[in-house]
Protein backbone atom coordinates (compact mmCIF):
# COMPACT_ATOMS: atom_id res chain seq x y z
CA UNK A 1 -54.45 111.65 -138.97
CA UNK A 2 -57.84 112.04 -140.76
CA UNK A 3 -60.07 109.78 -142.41
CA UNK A 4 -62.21 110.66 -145.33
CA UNK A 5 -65.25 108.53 -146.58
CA UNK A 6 -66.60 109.11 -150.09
CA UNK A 7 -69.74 106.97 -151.02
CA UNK A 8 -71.80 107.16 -153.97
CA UNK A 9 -75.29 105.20 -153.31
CA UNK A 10 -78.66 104.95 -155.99
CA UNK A 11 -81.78 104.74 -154.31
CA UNK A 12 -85.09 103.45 -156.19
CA UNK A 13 -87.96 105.36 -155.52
CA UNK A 14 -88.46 106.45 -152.25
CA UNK A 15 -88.78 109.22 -149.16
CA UNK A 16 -86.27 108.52 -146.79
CA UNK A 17 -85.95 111.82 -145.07
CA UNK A 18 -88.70 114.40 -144.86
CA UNK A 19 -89.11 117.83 -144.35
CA UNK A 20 -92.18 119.12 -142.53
CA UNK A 21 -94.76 118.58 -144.93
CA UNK A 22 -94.41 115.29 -145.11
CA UNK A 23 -91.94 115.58 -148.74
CA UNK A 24 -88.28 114.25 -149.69
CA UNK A 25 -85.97 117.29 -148.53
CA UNK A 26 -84.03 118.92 -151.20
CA UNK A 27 -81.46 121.77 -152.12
CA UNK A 28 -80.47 123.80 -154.87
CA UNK A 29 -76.68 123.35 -155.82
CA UNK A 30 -75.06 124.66 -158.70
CA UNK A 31 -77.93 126.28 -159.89
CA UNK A 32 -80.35 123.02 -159.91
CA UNK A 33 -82.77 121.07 -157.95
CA UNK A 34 -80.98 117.97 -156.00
CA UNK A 35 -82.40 115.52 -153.31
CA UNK A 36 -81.56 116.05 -150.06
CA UNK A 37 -80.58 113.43 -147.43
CA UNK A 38 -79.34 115.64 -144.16
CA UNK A 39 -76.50 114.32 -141.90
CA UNK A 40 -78.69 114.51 -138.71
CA UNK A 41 -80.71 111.62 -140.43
CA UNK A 42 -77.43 109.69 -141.82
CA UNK A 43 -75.78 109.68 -138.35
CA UNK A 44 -79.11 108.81 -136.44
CA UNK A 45 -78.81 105.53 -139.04
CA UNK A 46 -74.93 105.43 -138.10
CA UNK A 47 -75.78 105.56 -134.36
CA UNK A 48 -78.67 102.62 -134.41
CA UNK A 49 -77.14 99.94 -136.59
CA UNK A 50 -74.13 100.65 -134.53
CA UNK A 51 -76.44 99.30 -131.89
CA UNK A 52 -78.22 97.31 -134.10
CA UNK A 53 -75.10 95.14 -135.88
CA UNK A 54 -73.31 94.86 -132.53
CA UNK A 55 -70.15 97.00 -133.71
CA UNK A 56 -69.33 98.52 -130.83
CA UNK A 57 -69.29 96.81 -126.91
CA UNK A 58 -72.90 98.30 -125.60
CA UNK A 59 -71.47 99.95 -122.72
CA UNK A 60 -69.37 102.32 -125.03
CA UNK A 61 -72.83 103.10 -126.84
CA UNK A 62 -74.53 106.40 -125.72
CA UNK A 63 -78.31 107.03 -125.05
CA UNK A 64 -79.62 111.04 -126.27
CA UNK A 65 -82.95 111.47 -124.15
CA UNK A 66 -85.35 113.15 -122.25
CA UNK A 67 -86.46 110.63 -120.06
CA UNK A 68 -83.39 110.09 -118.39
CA UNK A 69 -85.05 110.03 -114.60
CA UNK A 70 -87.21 107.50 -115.80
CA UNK A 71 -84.53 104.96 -117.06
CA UNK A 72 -82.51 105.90 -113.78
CA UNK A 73 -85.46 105.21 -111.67
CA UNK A 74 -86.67 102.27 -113.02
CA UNK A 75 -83.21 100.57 -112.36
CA UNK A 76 -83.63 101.97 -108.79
CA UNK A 77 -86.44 100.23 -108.41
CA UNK A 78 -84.49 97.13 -109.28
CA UNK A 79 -82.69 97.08 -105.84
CA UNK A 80 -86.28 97.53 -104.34
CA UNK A 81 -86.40 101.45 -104.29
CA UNK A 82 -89.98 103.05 -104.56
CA UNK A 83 -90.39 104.34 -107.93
CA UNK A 84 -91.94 107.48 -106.99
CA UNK A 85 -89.45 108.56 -104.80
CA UNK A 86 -86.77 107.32 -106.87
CA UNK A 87 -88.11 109.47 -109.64
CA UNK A 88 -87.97 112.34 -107.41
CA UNK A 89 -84.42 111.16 -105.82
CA UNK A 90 -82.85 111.63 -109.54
CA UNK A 91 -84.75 114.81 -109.96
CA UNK A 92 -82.76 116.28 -106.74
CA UNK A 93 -79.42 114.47 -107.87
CA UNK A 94 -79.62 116.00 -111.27
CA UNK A 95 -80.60 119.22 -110.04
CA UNK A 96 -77.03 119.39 -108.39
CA UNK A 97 -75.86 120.38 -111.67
CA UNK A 98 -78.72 122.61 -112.80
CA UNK A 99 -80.41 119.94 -114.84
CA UNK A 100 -83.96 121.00 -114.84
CA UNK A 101 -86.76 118.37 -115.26
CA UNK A 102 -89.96 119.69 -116.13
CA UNK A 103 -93.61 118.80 -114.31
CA UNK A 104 -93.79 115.49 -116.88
CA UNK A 105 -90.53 114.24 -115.91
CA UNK A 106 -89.12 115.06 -118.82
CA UNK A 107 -85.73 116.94 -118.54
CA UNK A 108 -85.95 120.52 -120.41
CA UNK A 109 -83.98 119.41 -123.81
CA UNK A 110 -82.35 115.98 -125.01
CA UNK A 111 -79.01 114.88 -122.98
CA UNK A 112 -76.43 112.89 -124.91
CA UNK A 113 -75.65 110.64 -121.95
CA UNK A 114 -72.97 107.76 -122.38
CA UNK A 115 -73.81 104.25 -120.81
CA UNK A 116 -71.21 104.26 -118.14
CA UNK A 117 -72.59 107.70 -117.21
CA UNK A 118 -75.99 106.35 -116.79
CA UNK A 119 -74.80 103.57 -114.74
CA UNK A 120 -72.48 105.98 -112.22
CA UNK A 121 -75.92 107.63 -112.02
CA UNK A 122 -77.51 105.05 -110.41
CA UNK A 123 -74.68 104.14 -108.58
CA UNK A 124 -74.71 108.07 -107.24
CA UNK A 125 -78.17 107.79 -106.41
CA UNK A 126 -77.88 104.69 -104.69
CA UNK A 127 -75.25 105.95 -102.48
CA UNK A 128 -76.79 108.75 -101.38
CA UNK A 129 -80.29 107.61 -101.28
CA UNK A 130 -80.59 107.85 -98.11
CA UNK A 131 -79.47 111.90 -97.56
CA UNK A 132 -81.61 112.68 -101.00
CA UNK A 133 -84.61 110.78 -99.91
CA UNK A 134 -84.76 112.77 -96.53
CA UNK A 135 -83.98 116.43 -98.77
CA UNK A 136 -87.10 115.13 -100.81
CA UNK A 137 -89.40 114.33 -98.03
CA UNK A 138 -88.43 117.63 -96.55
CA UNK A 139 -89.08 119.68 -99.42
CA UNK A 140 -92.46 117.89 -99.82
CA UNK A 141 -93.34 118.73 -96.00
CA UNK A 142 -91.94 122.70 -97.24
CA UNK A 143 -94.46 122.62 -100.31
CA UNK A 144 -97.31 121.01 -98.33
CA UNK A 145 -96.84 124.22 -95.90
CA UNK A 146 -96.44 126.66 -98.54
CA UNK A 147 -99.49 126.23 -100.41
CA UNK A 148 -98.51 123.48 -102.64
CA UNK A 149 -95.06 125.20 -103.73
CA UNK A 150 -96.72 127.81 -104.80
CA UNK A 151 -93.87 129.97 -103.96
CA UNK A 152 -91.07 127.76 -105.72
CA UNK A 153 -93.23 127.49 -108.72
CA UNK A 154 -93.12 131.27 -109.51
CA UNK A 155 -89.60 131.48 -109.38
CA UNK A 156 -87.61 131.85 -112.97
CA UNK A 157 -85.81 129.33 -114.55
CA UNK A 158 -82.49 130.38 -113.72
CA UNK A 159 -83.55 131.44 -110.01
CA UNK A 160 -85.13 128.27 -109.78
CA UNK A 161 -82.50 125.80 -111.12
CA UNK A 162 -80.47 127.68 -108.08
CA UNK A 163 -83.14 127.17 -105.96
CA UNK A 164 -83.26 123.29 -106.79
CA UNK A 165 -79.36 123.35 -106.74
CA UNK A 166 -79.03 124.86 -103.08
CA UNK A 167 -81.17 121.77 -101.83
CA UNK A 168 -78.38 119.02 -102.99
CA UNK A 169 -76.34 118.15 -100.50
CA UNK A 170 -72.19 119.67 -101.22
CA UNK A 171 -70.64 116.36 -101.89
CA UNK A 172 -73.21 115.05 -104.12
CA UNK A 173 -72.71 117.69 -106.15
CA UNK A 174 -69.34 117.32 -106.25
CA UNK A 175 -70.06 113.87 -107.39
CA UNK A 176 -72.48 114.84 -110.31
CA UNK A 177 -69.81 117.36 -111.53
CA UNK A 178 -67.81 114.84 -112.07
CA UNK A 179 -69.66 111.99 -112.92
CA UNK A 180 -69.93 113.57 -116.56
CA UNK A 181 -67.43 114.33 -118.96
CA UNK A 182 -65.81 110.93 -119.19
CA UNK A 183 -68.35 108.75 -121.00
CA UNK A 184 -65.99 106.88 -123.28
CA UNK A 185 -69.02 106.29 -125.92
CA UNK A 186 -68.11 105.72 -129.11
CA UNK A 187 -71.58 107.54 -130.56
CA UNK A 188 -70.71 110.31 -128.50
CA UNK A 189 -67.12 110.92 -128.97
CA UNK A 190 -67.99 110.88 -132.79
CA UNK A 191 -70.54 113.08 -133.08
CA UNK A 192 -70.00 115.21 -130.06
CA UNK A 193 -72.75 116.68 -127.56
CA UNK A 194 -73.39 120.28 -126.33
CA UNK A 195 -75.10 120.50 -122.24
CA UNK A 196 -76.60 124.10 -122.14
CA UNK A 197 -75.97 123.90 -118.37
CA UNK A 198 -72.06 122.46 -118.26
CA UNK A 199 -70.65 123.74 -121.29
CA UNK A 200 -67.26 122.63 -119.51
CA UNK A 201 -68.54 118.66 -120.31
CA UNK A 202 -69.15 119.65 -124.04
CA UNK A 203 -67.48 117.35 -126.35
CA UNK A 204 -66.46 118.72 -129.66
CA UNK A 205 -67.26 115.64 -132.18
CA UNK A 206 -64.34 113.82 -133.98
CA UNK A 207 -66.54 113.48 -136.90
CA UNK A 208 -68.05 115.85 -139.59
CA UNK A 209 -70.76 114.44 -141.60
CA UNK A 210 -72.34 116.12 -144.70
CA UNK A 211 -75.66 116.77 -146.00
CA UNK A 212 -76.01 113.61 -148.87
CA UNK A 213 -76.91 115.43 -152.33
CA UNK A 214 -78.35 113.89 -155.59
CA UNK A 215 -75.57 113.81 -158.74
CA UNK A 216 -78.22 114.15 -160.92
CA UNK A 217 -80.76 117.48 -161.08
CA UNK A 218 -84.22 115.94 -159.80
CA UNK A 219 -87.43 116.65 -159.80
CA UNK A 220 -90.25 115.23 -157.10
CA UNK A 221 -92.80 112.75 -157.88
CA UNK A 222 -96.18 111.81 -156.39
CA UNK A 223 -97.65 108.59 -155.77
CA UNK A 224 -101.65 108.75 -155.57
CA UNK A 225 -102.59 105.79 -153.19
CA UNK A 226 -105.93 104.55 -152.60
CA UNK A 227 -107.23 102.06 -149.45
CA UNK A 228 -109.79 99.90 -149.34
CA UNK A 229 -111.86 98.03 -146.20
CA UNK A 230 -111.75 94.52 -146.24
CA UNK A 231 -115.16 94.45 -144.88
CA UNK A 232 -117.14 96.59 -147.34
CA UNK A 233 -119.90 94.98 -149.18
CA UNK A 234 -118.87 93.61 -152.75
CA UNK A 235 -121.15 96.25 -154.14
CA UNK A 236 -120.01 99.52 -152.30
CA UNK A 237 -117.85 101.10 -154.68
CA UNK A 238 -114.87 103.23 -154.11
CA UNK A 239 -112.10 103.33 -151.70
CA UNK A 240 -112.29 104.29 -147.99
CA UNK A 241 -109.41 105.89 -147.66
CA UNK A 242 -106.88 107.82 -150.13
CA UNK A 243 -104.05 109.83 -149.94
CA UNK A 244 -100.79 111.67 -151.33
CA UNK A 245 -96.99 110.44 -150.72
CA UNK A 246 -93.84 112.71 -152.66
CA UNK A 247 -91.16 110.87 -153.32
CA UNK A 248 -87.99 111.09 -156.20
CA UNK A 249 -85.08 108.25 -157.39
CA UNK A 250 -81.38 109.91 -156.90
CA UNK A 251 -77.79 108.93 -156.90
CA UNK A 252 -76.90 110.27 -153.78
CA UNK A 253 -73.12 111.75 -153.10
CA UNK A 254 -72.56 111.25 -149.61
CA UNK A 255 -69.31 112.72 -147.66
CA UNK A 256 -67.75 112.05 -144.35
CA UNK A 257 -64.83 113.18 -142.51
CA UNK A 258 -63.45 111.45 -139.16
CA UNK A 259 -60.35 113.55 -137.13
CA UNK A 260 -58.81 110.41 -135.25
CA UNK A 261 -56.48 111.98 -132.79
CA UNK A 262 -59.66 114.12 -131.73
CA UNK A 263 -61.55 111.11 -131.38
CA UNK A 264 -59.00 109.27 -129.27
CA UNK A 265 -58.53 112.29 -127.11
CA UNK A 266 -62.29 112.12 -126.81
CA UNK A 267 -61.92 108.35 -125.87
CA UNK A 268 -59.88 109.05 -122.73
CA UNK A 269 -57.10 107.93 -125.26
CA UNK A 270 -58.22 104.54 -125.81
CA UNK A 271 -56.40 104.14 -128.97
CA UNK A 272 -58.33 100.09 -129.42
CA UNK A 273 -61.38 101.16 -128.74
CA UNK A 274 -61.20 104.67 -131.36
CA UNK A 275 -59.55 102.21 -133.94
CA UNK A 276 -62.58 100.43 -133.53
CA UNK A 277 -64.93 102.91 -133.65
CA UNK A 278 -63.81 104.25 -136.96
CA UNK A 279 -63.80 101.10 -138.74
CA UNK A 280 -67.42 100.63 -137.13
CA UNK A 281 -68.44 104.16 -138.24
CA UNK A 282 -67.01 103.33 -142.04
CA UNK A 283 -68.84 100.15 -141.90
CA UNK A 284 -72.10 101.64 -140.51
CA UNK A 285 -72.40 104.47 -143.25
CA UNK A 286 -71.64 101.85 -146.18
CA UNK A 287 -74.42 99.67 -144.49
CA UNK A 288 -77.65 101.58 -142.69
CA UNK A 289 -80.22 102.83 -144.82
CA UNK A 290 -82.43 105.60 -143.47
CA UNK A 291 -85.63 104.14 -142.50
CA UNK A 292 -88.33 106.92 -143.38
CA UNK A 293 -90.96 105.16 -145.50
CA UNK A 294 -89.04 102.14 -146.15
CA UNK A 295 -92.36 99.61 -145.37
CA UNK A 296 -94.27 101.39 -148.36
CA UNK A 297 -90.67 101.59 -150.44
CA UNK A 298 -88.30 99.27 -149.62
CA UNK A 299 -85.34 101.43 -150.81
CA UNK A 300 -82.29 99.21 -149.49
CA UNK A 301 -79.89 99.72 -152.33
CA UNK A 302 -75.81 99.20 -151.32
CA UNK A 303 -73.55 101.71 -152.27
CA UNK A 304 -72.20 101.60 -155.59
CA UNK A 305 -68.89 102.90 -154.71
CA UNK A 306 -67.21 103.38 -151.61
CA UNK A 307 -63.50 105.59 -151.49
CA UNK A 308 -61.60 105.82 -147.81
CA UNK A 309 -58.72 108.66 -148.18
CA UNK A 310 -56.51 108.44 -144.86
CA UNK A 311 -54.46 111.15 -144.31
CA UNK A 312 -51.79 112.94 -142.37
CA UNK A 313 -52.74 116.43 -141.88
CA UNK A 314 -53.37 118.64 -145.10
CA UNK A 315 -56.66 119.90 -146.69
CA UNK A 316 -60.32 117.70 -146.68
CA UNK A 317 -61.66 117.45 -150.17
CA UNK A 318 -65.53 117.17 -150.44
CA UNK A 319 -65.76 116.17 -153.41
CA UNK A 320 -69.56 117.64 -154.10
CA UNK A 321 -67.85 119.81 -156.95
CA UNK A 322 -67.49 116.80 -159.33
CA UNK A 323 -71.47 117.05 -158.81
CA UNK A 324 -71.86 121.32 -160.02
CA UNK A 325 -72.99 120.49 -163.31
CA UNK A 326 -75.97 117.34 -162.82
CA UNK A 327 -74.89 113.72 -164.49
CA UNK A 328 -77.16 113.20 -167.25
CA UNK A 329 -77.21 109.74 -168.95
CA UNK A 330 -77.60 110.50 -172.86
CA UNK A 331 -80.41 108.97 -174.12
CA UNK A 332 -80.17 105.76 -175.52
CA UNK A 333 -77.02 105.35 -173.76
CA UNK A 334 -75.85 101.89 -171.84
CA UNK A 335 -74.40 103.25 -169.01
CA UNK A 336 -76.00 104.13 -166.12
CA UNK A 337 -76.09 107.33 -163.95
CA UNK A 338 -74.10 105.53 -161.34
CA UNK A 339 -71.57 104.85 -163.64
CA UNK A 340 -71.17 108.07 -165.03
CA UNK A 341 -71.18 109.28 -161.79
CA UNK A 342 -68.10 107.27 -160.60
CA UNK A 343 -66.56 108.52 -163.62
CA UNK A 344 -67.02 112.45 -162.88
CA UNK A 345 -66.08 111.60 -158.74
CA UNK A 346 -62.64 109.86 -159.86
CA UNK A 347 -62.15 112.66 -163.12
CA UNK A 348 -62.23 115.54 -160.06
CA UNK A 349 -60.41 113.13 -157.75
CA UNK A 350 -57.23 113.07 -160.46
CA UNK A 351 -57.80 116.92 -161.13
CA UNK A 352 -57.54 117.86 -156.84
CA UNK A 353 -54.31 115.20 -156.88
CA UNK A 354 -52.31 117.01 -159.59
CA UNK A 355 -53.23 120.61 -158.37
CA UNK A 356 -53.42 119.96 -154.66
CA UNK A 357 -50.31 116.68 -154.83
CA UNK A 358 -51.02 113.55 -152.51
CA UNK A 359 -48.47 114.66 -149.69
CA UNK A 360 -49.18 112.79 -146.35
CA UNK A 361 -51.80 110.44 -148.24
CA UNK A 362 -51.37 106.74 -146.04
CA UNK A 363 -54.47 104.85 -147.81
CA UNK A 364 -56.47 105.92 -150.74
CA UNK A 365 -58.75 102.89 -151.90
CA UNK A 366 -61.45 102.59 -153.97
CA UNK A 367 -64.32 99.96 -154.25
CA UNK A 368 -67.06 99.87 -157.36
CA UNK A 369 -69.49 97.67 -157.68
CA UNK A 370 -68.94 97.43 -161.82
CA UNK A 371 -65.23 97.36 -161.60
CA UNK A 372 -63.14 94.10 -160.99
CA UNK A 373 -59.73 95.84 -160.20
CA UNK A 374 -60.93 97.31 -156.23
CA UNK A 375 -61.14 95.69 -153.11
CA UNK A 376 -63.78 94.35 -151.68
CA UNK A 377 -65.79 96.27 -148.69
CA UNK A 378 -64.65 94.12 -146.07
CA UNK A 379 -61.08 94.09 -147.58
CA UNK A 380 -61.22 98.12 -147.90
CA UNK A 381 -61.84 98.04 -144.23
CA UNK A 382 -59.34 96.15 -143.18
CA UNK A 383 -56.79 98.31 -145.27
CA UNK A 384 -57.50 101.08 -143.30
CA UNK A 385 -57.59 99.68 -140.07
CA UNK A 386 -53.83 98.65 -141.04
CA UNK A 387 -53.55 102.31 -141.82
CA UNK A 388 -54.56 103.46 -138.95
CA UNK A 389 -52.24 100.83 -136.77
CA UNK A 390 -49.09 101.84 -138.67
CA UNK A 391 -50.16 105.53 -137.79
CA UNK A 392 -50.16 105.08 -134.38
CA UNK A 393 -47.05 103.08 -134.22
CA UNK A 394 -45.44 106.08 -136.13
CA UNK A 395 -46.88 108.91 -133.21
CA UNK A 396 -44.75 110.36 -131.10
C-alpha cells in the first residue's frame, strides 16, 4: 500500500526558501522559469510542526545533530556526573562505533538520532561510567606523557577512529552496536537517515518528497527597503540603513509519496504507531509553512486543494505534467490562477485514469477550497486513515 499526497498551495509575496545569495530558489521546467520550494525545506517544516502540533508521542520524534555529546552529557550531569568528564565519557562510548567527534565537540557530520536512542545512550554511559571514566583518565595520563597527544593527533582519520575504537572496552561496544538501528521515530522512519560509519543502521525512508514547483511561469521581484534610527535628529535626513530582498508570488504544485509497508517495517512493525504517522505526515504538509522570511512577509496561505490517492501497488503519478505548459489567467478573466490550476491538475488526473485505469485504487479524495461537493481536511483525513485500517485488516 502507498499513499500519494497532491497539494496545490498560493503564496502572496514572499521568500520562503533561499538559495545562497540570499534569493527565492527556482527551476526551469518545460522550457520556463518556475519558483522553487525544495523538499529538504518542506520536510524540515514536516519534521518541526510534527513537534510543534504535538502529532506524534515525543519519544517517537528524532533529533538530527552535531552536538549529540553535549545533550548526552548534560543529562549525565543530571545524576551528578562531572560535565567535563561526561563529555569526554560519550566521546569514548561513541568512539566504540567509529563516531568521530572533532576538537569542538562537535561530531564530524549531522546524526539522525531517534529519542529512545538518545536515552539508551545515557543509559549506556551510565552503566559503564565507571570502566569509561578510568579508559579516559588513562588516556589523559598517556597524552600528558606523550607530549600532549601529539602522537595520536597525527594519526589519519581512519587510523585514528581505530585508534579511538581499540580504547572502548569489548562489551561496550557490543552495546553501542546495538543500541542503534531500532529508533522507532516516526521523523526518521519517514524520511530515512544514512551513518557514513554503520551503513548496516541506514534506514531507507518510507517517504519520497518532491521539489514544490510554481504552475505558473514566474519571474523574481525586488523589494528596495530602507531603515531608519529612532534616535536621529528630526533634521538629519536620509535613512541609516537600506537594503535589497528578492522575492516572487506562485501557486506552488507540491507532491508527496508515502510507501506504508516500508514505513511499518521501519517502525519495528508497529502498525498504530505508522498509521499514525502517516495521517500526522498528511496533516503536517497541508499545515506548516516554511518559515524563511515569514516576519518581513507573513506568507501563511492554506492550501487550496488537497488530493490523497491510496493505493495498492501499481505506478506513482506526479502529477507536475499537468504544470508543462504555465497556467495563465486571461486577462480580464474572473477566475483565478488557483482555480485554473485545479482545473488543469484534475483534466491530467482524468487523462492518467483512462490511459493508466484505477486498478488497486482504495481512496482517491479530493478537497478545494472553491468547491462545495469535497470533504473537508479533517474529514479527508479520516477517510484515509479508514483506508489504511481496512488495508491492514486485508494483509496477509
Amino acid at each position: 500500500m502507498f499513499i500519494e499526497l497532491h497539494i496545490l498551495q498560493n503564496f502572496s509575496p514572499s521568500n520562503l526558501n533561499r538559495d545562497d545569495t540570499g534569493s527565492p530558489k527556482d527551476c526551469v521546467f518545460g522550457g520556463f522559469r518556475r519558483a522553487r520550494i525544495s523538499s529538504q525545506c518542506l520536510k524540515r517544516a514536516a519534521r518541526s510542526y510534527f513537534k510543534q502540533a504535538k502529532l506524534v508521542p515525543a519519544e517517537n520524534l528524532a533529533v538530527r545533530t552535531k552536538r549529540i555529546v553535549e545533550e548526552v552529557a548534560s543529562r549525565l550531569t543530571e545524576n551528578d556526573r562531572n560535565k567535563e568528564l561526561a563529555a569526554s565519557v560519550v566521546t569514548l562510548a561513541l568512539a566504540g562505533v567509529e563516531l568521530a567527534v572533532k576538537e569542538d565537540g562537535k561530531t564530524q557530520y549531522l546524526l539522525y538520532l531517534g529519542s529512545l536512542e538518545i536515552a539508551r545512550l545515557v543509559a549506556l554511559c551510565e552503566k559503564h561510567w565507571d570502566e569509561l571514566a578510568e579508559v579516559v583518565k588513562s588516556q589523559a595520563e598517556a597524552d600528558e606523557d606523550d607530549g600532549d597527544g601529539a602522537k595520536t593527533k597525527k594519526k589519519g582519520g581512519k587510523k585514528k577512529k581505530k585508534a579511538a575504537k581499540d580504547l572502548v572496552p569489548d562489551t561496550v561496544r557490543k552495546e553501542m552496536k546495538e543500541l542503534f538501528g531500532a529508533p522507532k521515530a516516526a521523523d526518521l522512519a519517514l524520511f530515512g537517515r544514512m551513518l557514513a560509519d554503520m551503513v548496516d543502521k541506514n534506514i531507507d525512508a518510507a517517504c519520497q518528497v518532491a521539489h514544490a514547483i510554481s504552475t505558473n511561469e514566474v519571474s523574481m521581484e525586488i523589494d528596495f527597503y530602507t531603515a531608519v534610527d529612532d534616535l536621529k535628529p528630526d533634521d538629519t535626513q536620509g535613512a541609516d540603513m537600506i537594503g535589497v530582498v528578492e522575492f516572487n508570488s506562485s501557486c506552488f504544485y507540491r507532491y508527496a509519496l508515502v510507501d506504508v509497508d516500508k514505513l511499518v517495517k521501519n517502525l519495528q512493525q508497529d502498525r498504530d504507531l505508522a498509521r499514525e504517522t502517516t495521517l500526522a505526515f498528511i496533516k503536517a504538509s497541508v499545515e506548516a509553512v516554511p518559515t524563511g522570511k515569514q516576519n518581513s512577509m507573513a506568507a501563511h496561505n492554506p492550501p487550496h486543494y488537497v488530493r490523497v490517492t491510496v493505493r495498492e501497488g501499481g505506478m506513482a503519478w506526479n502529477m507536475a505534467n499537468a504544470f508543462v505548459n504555465p497556467v495563465r489567467p486571461p486577462r480580464g478573466s474572473e477566475r483565478s490562477l488557483t482555480e485554473l490550476s485545479v482545473d488543469a491538475i484534475e483534466v491530467y488526473q482524468t487523462q492518467l485514469e483512462r490511459m493508466y485505469g484505477t486498478d488497486g485504487f482504495l481512496e482517491n479524495i479530493s478537497s478545494v477550497l472553491n468547491k462545495g461537493d469535497g470533504p473537508s481536511v479533517p474529514a479527508l483525513i479520516e477517510a484515509i486513515g479508514a483506508a489504511i485500517d481496512r488495508g491492514a485488516k486485508e494483509a496477509p
